[in-house]
C-alpha atoms as a PDB file:
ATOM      1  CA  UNK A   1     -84.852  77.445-147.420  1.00  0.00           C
ATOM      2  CA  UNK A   2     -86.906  81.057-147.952  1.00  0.00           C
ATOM      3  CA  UNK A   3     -88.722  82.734-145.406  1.00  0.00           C
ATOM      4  CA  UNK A   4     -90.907  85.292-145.299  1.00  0.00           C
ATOM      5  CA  UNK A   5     -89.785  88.003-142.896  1.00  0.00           C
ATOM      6  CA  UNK A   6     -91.104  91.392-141.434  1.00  0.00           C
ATOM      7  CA  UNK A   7     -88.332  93.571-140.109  1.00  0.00           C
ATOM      8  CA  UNK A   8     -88.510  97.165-138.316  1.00  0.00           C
ATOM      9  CA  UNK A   9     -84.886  98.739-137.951  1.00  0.00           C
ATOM     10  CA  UNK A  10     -83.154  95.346-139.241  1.00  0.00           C
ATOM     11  CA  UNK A  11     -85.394  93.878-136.255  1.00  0.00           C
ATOM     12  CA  UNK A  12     -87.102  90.496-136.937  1.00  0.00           C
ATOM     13  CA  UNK A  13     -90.125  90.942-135.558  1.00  0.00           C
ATOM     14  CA  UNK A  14     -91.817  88.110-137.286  1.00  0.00           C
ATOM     15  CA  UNK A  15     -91.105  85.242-139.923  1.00  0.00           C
ATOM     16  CA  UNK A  16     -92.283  81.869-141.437  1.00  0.00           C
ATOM     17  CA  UNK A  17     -92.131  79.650-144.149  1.00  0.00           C
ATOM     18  CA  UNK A  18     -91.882  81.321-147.787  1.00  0.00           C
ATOM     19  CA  UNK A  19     -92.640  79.384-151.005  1.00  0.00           C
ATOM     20  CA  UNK A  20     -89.574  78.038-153.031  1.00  0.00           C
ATOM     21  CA  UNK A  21     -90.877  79.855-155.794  1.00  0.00           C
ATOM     22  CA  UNK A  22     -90.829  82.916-154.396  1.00  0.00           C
ATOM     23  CA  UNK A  23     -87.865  85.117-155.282  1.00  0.00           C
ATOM     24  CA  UNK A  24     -85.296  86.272-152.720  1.00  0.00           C
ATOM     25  CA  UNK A  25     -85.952  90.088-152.047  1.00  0.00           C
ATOM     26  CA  UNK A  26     -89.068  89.557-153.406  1.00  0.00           C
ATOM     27  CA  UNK A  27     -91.587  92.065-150.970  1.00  0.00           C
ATOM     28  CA  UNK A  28     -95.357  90.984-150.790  1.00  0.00           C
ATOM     29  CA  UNK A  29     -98.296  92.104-147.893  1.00  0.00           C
ATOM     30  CA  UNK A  30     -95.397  93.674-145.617  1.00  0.00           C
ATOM     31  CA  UNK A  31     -92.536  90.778-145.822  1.00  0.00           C
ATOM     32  CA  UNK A  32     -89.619  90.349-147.846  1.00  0.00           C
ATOM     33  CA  UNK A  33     -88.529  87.381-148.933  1.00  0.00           C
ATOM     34  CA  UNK A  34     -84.983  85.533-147.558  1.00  0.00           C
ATOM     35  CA  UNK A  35     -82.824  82.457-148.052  1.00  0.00           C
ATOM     36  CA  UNK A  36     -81.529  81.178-144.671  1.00  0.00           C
ATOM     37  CA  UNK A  37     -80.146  78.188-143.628  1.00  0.00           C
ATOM     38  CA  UNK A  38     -80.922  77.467-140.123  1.00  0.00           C
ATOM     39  CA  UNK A  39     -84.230  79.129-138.504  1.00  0.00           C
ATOM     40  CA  UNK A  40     -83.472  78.153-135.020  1.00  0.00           C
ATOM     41  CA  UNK A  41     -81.965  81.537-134.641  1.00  0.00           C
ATOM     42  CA  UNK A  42     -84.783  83.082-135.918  1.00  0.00           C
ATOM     43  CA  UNK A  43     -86.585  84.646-132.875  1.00  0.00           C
ATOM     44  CA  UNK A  44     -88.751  87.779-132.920  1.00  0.00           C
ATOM     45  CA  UNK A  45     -87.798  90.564-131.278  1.00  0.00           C
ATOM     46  CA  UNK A  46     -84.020  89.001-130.443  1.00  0.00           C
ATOM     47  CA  UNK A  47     -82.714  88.733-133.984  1.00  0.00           C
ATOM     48  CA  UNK A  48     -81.146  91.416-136.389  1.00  0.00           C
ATOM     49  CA  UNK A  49     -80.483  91.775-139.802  1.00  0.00           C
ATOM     50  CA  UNK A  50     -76.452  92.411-140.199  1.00  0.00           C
ATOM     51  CA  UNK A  51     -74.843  92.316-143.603  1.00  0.00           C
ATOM     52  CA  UNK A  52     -77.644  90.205-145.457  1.00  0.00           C
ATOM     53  CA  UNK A  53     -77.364  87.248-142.318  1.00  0.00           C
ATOM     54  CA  UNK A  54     -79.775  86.712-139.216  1.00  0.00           C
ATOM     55  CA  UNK A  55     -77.929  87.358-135.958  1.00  0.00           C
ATOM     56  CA  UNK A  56     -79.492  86.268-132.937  1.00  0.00           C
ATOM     57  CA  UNK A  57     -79.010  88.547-130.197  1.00  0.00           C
ATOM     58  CA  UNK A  58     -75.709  87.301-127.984  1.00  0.00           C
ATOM     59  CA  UNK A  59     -77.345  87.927-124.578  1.00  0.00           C
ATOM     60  CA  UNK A  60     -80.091  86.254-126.082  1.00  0.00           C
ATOM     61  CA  UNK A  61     -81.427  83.802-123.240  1.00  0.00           C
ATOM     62  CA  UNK A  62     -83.944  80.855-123.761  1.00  0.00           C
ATOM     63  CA  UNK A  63     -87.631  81.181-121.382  1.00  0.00           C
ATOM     64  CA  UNK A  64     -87.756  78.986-118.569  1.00  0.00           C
ATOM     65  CA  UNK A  65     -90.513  76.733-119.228  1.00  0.00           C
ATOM     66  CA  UNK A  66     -93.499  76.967-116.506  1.00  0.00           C
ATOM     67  CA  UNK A  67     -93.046  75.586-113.153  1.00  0.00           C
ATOM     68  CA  UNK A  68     -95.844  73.147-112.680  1.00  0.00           C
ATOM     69  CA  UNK A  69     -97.147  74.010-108.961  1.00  0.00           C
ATOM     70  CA  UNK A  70     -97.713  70.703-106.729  1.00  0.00           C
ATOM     71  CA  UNK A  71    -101.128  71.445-105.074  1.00  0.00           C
ATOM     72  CA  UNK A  72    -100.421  72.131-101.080  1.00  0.00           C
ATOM     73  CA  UNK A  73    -101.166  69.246 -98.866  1.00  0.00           C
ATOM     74  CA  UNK A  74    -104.727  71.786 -97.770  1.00  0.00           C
ATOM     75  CA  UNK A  75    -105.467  71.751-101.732  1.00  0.00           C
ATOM     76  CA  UNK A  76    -104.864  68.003-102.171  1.00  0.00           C
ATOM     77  CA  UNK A  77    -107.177  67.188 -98.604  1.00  0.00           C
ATOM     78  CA  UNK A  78    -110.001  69.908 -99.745  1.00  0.00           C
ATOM     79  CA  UNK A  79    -109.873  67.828-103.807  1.00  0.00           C
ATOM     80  CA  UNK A  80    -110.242  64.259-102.221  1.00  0.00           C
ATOM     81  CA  UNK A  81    -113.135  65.317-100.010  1.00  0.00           C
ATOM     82  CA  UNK A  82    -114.558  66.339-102.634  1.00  0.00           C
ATOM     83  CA  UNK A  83    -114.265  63.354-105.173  1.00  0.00           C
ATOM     84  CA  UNK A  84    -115.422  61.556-101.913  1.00  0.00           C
ATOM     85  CA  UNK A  85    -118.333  63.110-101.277  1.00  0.00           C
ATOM     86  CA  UNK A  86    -119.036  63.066-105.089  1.00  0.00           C
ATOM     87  CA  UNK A  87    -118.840  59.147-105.171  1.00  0.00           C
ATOM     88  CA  UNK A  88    -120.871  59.020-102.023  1.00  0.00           C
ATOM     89  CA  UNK A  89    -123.616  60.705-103.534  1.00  0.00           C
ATOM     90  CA  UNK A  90    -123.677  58.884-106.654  1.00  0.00           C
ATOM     91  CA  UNK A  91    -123.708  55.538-104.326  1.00  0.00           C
ATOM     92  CA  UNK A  92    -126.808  56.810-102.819  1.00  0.00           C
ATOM     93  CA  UNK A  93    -127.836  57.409-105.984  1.00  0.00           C
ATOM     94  CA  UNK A  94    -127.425  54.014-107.677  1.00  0.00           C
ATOM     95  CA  UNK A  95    -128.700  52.520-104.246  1.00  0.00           C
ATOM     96  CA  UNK A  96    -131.977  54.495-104.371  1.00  0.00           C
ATOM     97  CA  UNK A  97    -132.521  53.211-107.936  1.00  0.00           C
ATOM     98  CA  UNK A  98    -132.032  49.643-106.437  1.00  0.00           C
ATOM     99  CA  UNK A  99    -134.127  49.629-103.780  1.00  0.00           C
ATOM    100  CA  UNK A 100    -137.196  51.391-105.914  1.00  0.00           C
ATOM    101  CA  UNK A 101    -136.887  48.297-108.351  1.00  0.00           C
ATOM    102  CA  UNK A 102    -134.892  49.593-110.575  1.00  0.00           C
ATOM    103  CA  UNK A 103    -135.090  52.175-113.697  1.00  0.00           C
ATOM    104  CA  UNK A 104    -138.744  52.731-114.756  1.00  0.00           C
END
């Protein structure tokens, strides 16, 4: 497949897709034009240019992906006094309406 790449000392420092129809070393808005194979090494900022062939960086290592944060057992109490309160309202709500005769 052909991408389109912008490199800054044989850095990648960003890529996508290129049109098959494009030519290989063809150079258009800033990117030149490449035929790779696999993209998964293509990561900016951790890949190089050497002899014509992406090399991702060897000490290259993958982000973590977020910790999702439990809420504390404080958080979780101060939420469902909330939500109660919330439903109590509406419940004196819905009982006002009920007692007037209903909706006007």
């Amino acid at each position: 497949m052909k991408i389109n790449a912008k490199l800054e000392d044989n850095l990648l420092i960003g890529w996508g897709y290129a049109s098959n129809d494009r030519a290989v070393g063809e150079e258009h808005n800033g990117l030149t034009v490449y035929k790779v194979d696999d993209t998964s090494q293509l990561i900016g900022g951790h890949t190089h240019l050497i002899d014509g062939v992406f090399v991702l960086d060897s000490d290259y290592q993958e982000p973590e992906p977020p910790q999702q944060q439990e809420p504390s057992p404080a958080e979780q109490l101060t939420t469902l006094k909330q939500q109660n309160d919330e439903l109590q309202s509406a419940l004196l709500e819905l009982s006002d309406v009920v007692l007037s005769g209903g909706l006007s």
